[in-house]
N, C-alpha and C. Protein backbone atom coordinates (compact mmCIF):
# COMPACT_ATOMS: atom_id res chain seq x y z
N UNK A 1 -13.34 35.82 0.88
CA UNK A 1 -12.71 35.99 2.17
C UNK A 1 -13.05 34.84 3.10
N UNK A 2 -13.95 34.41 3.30
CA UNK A 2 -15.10 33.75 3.58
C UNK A 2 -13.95 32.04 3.47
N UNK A 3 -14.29 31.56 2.53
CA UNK A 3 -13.10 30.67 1.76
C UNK A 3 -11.39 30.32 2.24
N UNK A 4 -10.88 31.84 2.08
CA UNK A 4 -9.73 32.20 2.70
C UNK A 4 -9.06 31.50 4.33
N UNK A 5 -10.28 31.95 4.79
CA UNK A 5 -10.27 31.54 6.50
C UNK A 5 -10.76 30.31 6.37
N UNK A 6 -11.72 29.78 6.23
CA UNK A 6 -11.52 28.53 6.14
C UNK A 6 -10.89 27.27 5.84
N UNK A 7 -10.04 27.87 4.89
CA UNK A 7 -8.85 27.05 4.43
C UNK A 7 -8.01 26.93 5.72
N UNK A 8 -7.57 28.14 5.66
CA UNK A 8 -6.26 28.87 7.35
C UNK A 8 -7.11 27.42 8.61
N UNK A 9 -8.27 28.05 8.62
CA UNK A 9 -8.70 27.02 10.19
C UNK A 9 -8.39 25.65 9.51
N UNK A 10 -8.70 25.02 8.68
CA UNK A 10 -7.94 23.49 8.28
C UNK A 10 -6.82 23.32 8.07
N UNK A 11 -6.25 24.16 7.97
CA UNK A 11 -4.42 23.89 7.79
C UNK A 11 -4.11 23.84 9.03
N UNK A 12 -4.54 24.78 9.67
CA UNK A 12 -4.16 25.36 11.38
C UNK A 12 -4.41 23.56 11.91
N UNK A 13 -5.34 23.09 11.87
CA UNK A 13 -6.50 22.03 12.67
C UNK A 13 -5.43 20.82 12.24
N UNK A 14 -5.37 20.47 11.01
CA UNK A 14 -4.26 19.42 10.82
C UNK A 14 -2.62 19.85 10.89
N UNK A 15 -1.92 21.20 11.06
CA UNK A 15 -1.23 20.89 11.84
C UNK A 15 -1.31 20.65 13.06
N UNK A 16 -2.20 21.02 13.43
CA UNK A 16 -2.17 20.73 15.63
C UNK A 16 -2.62 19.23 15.58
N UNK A 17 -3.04 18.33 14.77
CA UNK A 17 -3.13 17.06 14.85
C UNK A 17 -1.93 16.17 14.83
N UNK A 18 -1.32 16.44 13.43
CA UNK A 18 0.03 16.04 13.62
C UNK A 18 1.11 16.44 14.39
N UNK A 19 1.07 17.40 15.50
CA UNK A 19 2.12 17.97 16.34
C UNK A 19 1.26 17.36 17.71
N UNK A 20 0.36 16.75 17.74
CA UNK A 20 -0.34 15.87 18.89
C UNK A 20 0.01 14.35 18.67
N UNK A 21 0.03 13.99 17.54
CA UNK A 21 0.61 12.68 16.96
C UNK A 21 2.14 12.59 17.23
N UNK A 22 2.99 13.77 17.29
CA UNK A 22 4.30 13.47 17.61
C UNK A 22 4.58 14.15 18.81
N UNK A 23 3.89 14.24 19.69
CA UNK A 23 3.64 14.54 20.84
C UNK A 23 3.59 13.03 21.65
N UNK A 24 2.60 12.50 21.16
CA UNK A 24 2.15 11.10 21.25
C UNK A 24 3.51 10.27 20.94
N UNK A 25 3.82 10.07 20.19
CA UNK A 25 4.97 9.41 20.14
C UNK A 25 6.39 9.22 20.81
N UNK A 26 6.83 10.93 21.12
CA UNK A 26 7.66 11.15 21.72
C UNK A 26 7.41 10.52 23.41
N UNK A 27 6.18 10.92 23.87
CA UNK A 27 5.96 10.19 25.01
C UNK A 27 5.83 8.83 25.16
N UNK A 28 5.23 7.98 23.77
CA UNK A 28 5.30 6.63 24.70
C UNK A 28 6.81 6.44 23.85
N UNK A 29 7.61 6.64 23.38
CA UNK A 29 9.08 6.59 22.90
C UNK A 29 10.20 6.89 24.37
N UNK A 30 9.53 7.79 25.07
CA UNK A 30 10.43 8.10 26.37
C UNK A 30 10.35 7.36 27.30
N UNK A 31 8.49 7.56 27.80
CA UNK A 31 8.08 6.62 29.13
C UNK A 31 7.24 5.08 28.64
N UNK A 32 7.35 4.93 27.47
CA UNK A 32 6.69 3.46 26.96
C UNK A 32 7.85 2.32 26.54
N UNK A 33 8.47 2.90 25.99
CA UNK A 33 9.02 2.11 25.18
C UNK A 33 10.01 1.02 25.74
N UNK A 34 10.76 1.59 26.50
CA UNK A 34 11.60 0.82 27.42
C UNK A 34 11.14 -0.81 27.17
N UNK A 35 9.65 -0.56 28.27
CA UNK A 35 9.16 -2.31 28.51
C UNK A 35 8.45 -2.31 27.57
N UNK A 36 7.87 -1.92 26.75
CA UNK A 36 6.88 -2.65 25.25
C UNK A 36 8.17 -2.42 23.83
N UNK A 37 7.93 -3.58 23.65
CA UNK A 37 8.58 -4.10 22.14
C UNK A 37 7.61 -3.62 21.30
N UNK A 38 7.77 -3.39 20.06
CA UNK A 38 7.19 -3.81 18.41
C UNK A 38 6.47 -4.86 18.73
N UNK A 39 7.02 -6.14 19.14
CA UNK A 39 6.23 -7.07 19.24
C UNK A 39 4.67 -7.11 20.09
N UNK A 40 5.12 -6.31 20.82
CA UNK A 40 3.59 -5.81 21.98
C UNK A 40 2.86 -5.67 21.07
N UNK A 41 2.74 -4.99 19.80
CA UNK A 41 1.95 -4.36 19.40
C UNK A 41 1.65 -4.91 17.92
N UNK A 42 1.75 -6.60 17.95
CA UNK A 42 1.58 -7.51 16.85
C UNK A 42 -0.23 -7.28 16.69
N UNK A 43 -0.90 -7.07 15.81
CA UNK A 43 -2.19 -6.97 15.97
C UNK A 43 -3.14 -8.48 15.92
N UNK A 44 -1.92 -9.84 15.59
CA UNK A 44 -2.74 -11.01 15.74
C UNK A 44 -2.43 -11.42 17.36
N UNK A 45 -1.73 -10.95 17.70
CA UNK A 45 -1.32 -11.59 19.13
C UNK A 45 -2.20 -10.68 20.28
N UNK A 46 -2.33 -9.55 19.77
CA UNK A 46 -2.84 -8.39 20.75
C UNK A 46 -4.33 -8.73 21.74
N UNK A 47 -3.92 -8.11 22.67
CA UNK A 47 -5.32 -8.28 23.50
C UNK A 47 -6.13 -7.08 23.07
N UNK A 48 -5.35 -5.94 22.56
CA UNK A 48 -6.00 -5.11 21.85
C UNK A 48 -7.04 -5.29 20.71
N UNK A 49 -8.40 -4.94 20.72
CA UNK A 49 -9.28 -5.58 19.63
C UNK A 49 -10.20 -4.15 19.36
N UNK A 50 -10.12 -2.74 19.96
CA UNK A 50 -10.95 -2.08 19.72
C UNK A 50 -10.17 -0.80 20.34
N UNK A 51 -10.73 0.38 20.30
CA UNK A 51 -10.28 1.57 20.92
C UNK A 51 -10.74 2.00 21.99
N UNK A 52 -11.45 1.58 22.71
CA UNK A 52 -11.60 1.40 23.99
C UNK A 52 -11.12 0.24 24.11
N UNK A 53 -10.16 -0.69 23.94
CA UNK A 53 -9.57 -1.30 25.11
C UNK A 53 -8.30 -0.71 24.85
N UNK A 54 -7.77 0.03 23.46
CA UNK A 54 -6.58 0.65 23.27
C UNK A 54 -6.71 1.92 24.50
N UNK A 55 -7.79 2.79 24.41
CA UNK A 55 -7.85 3.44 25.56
C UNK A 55 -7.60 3.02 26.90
N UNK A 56 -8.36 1.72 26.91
CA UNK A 56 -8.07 1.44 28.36
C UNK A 56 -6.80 1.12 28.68
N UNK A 57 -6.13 0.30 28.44
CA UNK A 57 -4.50 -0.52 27.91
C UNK A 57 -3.80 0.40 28.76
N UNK A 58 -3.74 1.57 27.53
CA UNK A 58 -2.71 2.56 27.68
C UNK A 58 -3.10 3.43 29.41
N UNK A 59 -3.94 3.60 29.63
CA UNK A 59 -4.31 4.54 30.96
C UNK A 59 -4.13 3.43 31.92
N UNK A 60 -4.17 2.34 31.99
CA UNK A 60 -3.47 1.19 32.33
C UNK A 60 -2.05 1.13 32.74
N UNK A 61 -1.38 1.19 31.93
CA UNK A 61 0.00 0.99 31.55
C UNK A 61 0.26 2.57 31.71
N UNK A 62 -0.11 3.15 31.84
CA UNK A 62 0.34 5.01 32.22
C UNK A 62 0.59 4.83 33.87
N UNK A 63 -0.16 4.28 34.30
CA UNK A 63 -0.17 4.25 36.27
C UNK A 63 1.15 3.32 36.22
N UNK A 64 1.76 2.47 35.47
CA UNK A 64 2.66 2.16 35.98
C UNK A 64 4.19 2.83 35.87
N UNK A 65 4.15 3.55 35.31
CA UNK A 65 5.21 4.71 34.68
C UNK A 65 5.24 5.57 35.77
N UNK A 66 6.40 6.70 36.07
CA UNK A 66 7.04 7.07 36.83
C UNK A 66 6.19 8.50 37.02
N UNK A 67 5.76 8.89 35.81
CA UNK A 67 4.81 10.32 35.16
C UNK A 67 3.69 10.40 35.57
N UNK A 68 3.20 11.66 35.54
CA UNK A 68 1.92 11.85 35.75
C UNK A 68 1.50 12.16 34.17
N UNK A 69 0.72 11.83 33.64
CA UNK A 69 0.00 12.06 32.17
C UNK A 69 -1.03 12.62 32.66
N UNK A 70 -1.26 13.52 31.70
CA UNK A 70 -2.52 14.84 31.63
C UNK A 70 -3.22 14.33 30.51
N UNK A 71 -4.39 14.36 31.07
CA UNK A 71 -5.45 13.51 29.92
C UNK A 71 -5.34 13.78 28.48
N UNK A 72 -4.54 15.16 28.15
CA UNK A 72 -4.23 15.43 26.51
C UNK A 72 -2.94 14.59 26.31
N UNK A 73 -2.30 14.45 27.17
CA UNK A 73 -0.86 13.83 26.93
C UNK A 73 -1.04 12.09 26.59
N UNK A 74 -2.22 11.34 27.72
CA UNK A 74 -2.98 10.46 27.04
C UNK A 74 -3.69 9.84 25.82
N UNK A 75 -4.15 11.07 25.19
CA UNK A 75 -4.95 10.81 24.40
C UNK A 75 -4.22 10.92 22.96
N UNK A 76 -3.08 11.95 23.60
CA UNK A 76 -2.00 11.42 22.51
C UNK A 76 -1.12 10.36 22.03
N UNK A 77 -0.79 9.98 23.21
CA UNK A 77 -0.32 8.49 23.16
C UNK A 77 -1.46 7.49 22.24
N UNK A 78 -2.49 7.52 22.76
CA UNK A 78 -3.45 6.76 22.13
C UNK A 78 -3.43 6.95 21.03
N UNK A 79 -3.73 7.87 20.50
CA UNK A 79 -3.63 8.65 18.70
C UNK A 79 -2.54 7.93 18.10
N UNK A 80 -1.27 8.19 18.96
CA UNK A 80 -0.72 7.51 18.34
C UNK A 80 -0.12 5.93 17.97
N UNK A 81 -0.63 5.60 19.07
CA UNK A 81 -0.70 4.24 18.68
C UNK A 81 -1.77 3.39 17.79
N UNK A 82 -2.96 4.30 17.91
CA UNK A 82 -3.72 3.52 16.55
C UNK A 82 -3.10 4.36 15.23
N UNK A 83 -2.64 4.93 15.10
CA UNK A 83 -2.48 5.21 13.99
C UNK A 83 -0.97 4.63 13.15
N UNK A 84 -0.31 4.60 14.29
CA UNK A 84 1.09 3.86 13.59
C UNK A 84 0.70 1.98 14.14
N UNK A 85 0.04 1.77 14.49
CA UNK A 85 -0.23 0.21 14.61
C UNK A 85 -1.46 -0.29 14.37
N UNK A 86 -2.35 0.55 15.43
CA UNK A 86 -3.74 -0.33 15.23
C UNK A 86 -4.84 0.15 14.06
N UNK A 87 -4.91 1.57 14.20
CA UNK A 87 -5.86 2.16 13.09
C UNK A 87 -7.09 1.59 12.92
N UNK A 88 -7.86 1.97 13.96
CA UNK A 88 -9.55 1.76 14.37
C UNK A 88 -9.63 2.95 13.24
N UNK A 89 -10.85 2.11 13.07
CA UNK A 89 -11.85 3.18 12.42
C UNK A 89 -12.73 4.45 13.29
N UNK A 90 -11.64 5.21 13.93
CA UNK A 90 -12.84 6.16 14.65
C UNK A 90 -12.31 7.88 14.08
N UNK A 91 -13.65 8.44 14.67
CA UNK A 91 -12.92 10.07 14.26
C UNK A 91 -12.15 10.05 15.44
N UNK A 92 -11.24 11.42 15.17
CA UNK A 92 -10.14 12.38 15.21
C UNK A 92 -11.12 13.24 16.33
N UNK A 93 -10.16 13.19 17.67
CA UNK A 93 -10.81 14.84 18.43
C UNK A 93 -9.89 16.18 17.72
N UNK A 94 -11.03 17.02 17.71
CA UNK A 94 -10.19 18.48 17.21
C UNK A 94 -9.48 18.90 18.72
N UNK A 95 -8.83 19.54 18.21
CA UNK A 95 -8.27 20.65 18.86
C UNK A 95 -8.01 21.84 19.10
């Protein structure tokens, strides 16, 4: 039984990751995308070099957007941009 549920809480845990990942996307796809190209996000050209400055960047570039972002709505964006571009080596926040 024991087993059972534990499985359930990891299935549960990585879907709410990937529905935060396209959460993430959809937002900087709506309020990002406009002014950043593909090209923004060349990783030899980038001023980006770590995940804290990807953190910073983006909360950066959030104040100039029309939105208010809620620090989960942030952190999704972030998620998703290292993961479809930059892909630091860091853990995953649960959820």
């Amino acid at each position: 039984m024991k087993s059972a549920s534990l499985l359930t809480l990891l299935l549960l845990a990585g879907a709410a990751q990937a529905q935060n990942i396209d959460r993430g996307q959809l937002l900087y796809e709506t309020h990002c995308a406009s002014c950043h190209t593909e090209r923004l996000h060349d990783r030899e050209k980038s001023i980006i070099r770590s995940y804290a400055n990807l953190r910073a960047e983006v909360g950066k570039r959030a104040a100039m957007t029309n939105r208010r972002f809620t620090p989960d709505e942030l952190e999704d964006v972030i998620e998703f941009l290292d993961r479809s571009h930059y892909r630091f080596d860091v853990p995953r926040r649960g959820k």
